[in-house]
C-alpha atoms as a PDB file:
ATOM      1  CA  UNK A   1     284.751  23.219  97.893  1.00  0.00           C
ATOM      2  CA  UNK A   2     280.981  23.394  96.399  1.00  0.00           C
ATOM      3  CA  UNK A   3     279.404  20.123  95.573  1.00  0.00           C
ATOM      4  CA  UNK A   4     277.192  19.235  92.644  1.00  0.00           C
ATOM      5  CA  UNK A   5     274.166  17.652  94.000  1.00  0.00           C
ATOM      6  CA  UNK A   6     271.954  17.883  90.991  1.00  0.00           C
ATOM      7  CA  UNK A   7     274.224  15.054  89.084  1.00  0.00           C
ATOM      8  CA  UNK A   8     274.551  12.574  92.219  1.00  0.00           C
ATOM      9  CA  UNK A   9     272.823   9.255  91.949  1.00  0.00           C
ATOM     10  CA  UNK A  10     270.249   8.869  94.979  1.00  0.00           C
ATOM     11  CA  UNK A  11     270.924   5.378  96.354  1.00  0.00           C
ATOM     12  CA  UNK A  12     267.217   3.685  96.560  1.00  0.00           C
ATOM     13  CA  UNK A  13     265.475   2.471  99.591  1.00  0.00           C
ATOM     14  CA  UNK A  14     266.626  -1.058 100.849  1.00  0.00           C
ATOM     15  CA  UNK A  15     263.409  -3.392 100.877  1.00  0.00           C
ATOM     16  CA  UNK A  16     265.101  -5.426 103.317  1.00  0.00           C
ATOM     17  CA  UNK A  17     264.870  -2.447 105.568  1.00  0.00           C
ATOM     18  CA  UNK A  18     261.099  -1.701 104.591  1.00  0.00           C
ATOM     19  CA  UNK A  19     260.060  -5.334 105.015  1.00  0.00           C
ATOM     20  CA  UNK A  20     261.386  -5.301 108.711  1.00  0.00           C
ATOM     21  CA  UNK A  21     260.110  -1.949 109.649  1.00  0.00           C
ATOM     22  CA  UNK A  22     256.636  -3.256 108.806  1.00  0.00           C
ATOM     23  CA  UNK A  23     257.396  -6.585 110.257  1.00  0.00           C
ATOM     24  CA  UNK A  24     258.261  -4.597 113.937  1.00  0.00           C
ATOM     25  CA  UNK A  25     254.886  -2.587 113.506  1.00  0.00           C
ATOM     26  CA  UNK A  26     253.081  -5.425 113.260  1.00  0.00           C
ATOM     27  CA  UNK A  27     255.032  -7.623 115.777  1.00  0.00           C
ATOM     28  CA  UNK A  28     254.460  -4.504 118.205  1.00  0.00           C
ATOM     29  CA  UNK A  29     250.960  -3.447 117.517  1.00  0.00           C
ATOM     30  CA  UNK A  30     249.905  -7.742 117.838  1.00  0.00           C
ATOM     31  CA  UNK A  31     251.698  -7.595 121.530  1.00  0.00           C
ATOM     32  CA  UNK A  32     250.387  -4.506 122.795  1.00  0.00           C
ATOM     33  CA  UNK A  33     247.018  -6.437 122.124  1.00  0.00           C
ATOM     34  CA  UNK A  34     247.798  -9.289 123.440  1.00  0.00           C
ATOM     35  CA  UNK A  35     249.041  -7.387 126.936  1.00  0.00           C
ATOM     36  CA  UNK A  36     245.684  -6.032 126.750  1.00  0.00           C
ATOM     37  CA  UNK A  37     243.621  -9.419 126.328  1.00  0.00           C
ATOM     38  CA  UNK A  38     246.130 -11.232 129.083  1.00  0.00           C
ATOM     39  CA  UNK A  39     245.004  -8.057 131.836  1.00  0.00           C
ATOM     40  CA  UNK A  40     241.760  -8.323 130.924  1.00  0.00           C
ATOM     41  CA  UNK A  41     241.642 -12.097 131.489  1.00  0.00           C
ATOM     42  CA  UNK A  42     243.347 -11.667 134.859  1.00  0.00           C
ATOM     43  CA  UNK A  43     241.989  -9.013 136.105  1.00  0.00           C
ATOM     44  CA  UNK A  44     238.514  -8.333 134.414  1.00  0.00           C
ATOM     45  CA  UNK A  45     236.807  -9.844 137.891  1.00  0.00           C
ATOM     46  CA  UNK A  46     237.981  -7.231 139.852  1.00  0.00           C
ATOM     47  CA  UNK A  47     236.874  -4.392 137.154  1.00  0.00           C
ATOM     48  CA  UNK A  48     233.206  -5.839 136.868  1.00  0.00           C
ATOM     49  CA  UNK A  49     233.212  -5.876 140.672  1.00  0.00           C
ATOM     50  CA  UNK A  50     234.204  -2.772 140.565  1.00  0.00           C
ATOM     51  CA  UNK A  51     231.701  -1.310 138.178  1.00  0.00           C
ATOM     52  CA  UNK A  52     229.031  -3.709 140.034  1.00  0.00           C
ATOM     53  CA  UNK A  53     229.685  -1.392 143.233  1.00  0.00           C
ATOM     54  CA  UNK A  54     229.560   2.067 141.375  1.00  0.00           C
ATOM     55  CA  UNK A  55     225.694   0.617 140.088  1.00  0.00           C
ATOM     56  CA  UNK A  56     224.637  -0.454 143.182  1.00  0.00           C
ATOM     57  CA  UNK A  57     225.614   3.172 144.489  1.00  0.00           C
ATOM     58  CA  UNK A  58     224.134   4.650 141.456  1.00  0.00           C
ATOM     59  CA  UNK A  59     220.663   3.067 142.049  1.00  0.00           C
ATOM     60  CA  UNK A  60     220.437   3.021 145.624  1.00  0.00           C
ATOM     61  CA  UNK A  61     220.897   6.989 144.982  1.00  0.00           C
ATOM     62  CA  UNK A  62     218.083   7.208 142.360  1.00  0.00           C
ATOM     63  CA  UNK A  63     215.853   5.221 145.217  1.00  0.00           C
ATOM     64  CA  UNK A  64     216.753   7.690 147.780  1.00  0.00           C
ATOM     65  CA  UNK A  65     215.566  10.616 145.598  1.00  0.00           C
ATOM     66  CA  UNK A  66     212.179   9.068 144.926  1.00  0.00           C
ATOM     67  CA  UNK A  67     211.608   8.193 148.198  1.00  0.00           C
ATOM     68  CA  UNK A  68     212.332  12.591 148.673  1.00  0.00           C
ATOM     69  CA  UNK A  69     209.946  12.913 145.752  1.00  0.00           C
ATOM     70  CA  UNK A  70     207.185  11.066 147.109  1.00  0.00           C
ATOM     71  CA  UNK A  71     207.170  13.200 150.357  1.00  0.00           C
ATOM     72  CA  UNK A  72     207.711  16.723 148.387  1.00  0.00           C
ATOM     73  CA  UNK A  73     204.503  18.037 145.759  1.00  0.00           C
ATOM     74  CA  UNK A  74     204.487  17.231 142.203  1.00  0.00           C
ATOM     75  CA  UNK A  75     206.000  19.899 140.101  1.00  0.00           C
ATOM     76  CA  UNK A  76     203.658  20.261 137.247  1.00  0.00           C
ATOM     77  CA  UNK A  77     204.797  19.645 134.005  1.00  0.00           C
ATOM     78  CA  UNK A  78     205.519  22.958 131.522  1.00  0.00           C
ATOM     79  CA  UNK A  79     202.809  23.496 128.785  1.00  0.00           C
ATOM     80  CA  UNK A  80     204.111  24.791 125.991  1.00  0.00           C
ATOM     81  CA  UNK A  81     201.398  26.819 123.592  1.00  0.00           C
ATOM     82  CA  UNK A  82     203.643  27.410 120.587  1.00  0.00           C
ATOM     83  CA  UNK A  83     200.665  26.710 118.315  1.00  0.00           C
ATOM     84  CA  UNK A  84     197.878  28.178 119.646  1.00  0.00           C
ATOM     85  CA  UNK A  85     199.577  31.884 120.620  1.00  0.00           C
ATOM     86  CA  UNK A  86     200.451  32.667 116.741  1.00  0.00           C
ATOM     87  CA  UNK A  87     196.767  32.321 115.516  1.00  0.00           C
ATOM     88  CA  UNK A  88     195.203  34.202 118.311  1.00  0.00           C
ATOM     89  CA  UNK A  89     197.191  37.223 117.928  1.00  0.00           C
ATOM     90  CA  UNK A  90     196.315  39.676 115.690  1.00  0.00           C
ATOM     91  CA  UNK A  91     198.315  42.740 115.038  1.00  0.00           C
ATOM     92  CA  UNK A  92     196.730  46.184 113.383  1.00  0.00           C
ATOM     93  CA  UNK A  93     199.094  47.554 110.796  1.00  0.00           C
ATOM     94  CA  UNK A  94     196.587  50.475 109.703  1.00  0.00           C
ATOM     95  CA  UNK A  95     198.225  52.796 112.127  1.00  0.00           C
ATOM     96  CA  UNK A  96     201.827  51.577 111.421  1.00  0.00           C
ATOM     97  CA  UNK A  97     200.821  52.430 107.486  1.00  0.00           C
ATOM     98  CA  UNK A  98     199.125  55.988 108.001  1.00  0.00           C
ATOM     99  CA  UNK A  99     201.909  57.334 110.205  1.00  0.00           C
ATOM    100  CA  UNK A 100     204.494  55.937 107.627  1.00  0.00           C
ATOM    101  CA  UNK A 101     202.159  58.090 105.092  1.00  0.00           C
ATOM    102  CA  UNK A 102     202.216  60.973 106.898  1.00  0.00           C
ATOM    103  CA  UNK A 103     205.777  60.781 107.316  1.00  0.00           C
ATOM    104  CA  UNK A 104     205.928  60.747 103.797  1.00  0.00           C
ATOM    105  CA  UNK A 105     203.670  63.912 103.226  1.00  0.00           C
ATOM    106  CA  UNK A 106     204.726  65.648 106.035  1.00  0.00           C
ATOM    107  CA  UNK A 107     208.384  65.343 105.475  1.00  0.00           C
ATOM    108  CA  UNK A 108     209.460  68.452 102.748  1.00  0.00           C
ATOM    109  CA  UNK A 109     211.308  67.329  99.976  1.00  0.00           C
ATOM    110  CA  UNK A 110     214.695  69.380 101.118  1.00  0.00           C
ATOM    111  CA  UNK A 111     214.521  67.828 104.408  1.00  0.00           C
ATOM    112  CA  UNK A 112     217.877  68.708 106.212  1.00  0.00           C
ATOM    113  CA  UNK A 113     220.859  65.706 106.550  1.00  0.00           C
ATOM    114  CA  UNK A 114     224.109  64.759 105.084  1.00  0.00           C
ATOM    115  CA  UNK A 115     223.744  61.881 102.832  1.00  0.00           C
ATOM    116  CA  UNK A 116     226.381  60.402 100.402  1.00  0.00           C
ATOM    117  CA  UNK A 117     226.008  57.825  97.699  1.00  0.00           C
ATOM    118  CA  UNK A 118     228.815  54.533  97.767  1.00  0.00           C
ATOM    119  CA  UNK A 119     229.207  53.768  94.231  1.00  0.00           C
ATOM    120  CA  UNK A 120     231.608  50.827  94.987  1.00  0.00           C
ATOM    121  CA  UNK A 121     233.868  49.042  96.662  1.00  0.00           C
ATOM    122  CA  UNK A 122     236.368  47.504  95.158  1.00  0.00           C
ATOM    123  CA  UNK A 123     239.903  45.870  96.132  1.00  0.00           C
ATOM    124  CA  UNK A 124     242.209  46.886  93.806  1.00  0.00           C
ATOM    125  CA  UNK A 125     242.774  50.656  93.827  1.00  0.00           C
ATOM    126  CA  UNK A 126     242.963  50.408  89.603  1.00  0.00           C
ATOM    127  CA  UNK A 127     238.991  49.380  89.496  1.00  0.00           C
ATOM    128  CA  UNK A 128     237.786  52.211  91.666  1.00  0.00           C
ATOM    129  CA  UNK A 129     240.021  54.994  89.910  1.00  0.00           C
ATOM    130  CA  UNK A 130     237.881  53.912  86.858  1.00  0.00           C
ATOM    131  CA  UNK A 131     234.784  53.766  88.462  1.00  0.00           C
ATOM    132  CA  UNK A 132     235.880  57.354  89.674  1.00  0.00           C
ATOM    133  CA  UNK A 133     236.878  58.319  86.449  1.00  0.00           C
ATOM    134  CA  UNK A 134     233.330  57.449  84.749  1.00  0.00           C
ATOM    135  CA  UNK A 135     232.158  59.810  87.742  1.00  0.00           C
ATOM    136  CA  UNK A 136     233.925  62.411  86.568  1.00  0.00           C
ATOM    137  CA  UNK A 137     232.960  62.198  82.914  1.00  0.00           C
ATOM    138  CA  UNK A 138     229.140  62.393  84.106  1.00  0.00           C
ATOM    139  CA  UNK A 139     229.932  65.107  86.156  1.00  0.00           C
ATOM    140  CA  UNK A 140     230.239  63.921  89.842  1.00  0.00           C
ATOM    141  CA  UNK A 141     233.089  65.199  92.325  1.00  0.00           C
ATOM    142  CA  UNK A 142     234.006  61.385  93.782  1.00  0.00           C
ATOM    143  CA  UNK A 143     236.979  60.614  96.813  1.00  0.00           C
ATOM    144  CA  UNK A 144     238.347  57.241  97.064  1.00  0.00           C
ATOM    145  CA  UNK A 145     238.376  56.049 100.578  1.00  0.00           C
ATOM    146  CA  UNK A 146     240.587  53.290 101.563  1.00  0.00           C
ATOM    147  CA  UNK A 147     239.271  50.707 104.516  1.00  0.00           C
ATOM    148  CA  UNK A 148     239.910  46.749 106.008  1.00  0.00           C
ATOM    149  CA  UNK A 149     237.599  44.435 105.601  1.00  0.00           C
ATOM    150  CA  UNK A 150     238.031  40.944 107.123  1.00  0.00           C
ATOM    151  CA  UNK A 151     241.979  41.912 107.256  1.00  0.00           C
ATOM    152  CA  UNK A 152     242.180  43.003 103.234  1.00  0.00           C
ATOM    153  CA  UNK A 153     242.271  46.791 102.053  1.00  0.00           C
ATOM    154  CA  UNK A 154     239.343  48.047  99.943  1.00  0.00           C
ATOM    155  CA  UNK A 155     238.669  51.049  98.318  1.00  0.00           C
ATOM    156  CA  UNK A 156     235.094  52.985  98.743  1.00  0.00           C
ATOM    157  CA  UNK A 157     234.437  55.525  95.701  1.00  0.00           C
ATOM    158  CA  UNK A 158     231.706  57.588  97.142  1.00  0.00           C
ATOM    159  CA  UNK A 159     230.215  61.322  96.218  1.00  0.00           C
ATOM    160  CA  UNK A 160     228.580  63.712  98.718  1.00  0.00           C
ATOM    161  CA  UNK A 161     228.103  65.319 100.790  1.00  0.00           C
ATOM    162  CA  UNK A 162     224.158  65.926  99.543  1.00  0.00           C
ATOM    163  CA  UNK A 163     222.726  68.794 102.322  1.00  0.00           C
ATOM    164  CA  UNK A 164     219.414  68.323 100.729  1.00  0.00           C
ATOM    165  CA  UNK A 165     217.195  65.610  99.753  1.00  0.00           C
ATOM    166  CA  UNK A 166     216.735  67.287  96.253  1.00  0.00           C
ATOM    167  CA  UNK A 167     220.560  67.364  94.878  1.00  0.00           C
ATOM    168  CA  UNK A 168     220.345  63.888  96.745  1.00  0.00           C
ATOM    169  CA  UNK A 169     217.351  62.759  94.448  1.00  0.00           C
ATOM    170  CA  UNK A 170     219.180  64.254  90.847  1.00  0.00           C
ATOM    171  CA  UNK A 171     222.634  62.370  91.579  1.00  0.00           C
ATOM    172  CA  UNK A 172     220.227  58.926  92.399  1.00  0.00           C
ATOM    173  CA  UNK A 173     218.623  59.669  88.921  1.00  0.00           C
ATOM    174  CA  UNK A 174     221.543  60.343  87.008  1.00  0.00           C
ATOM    175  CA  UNK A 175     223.464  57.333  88.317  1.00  0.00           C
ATOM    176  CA  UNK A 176     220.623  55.121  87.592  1.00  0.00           C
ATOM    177  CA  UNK A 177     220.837  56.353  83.899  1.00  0.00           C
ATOM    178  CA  UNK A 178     223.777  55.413  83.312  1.00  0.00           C
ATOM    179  CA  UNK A 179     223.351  51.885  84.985  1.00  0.00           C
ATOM    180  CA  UNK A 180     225.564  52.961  88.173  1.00  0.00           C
ATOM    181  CA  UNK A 181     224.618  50.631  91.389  1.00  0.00           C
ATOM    182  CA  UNK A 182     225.080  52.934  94.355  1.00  0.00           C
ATOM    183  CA  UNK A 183     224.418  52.232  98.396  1.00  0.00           C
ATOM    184  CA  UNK A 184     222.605  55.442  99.826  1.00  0.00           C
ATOM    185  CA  UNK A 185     224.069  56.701 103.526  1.00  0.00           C
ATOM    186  CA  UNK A 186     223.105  59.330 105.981  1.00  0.00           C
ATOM    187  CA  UNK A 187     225.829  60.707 108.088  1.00  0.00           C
END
């Protein structure tokens, strides 16, 4: 037969109980020291003896090894030049600068690639069928890609593939007119 446990009374701790629980933590926790302080007093000759012995070994060690210095040469001590290598090196940029220049004006504007624009990434799959929606209406052929990131699903809206760096260059502009963030990628 069921039983009704949401109308029962709870009986309420005994403090009799509680005080003598406490009571034998204390009364245990005050021995255990004492058994501690009584070893000690016994026995605490024979331990400083003890770690008397283990010094003496230690130093008669460390005189062994200086007597093994003193026959062996000197190592010389590392110099470190941490301050004076910066300032004395001087590096030419000029050429890094001209051949990024003549990459520039070398390079045709239609250069060959596969390049697509991530305009977001979002984790709910609502947000970036909006954000692909707005694509749309602007005129922009968007996928939604679904990935993991640090164990939780996110979904990439991204448009591409640009062959050229042309079409690339229009769907930068028109995103930035209409105050789209995008991440550019080459595949």
């Amino acid at each position: 037969m069921p039983r009704d446990y949401k109308n029962t009374k709870k009986s309420a701790p005994n403090k009799k109980e509680s005080k003598l629980s406490s009571l034998l933590t204390f009364l245990s926790g005050l021995s255990l020291g004492l058994l501690v302080a009584v070893f000690v007093f016994f026995y605490g000759d024979n331990l400083a003896s003890y770690f008397q012995i283990q010094r003496h070994v230690a130093i008669q060690s460390n005189n062994d090894s200086t007597k093994m210095e003193e026959n062996t040469t000197a190592i010389p001590e590392p110099t470190f030049e941490f301050y004076n290598i910066l300032p004395n090196k001087e590096v030419d940029i000029s050429a890094w600068v001209t051949k990024e220049t003549e990459k520039e004006n070398t390079s045709p504007s239609d250069e060959e690639g596969n390049y697509i624009l991530q305009v977001g990434s979002f984790k709910q799959y609502k947000a970036a069928d909006q954000v692909k929606a707005r694509l749309a209406l602007l005129g922009f052929q968007a996928h939604i890609e679904t990935g993991v990131i640090n164990g939780e699903g996110t979904y990439r809206v991204r448009i591409g593939p640009y062959k050229t760096r042309t079409k690339l260059r229009e769907a930068r502009e028109r995103l930035l007119a209409n105050n789209l963030d995008f991440i550019q990628m080459r595949l």
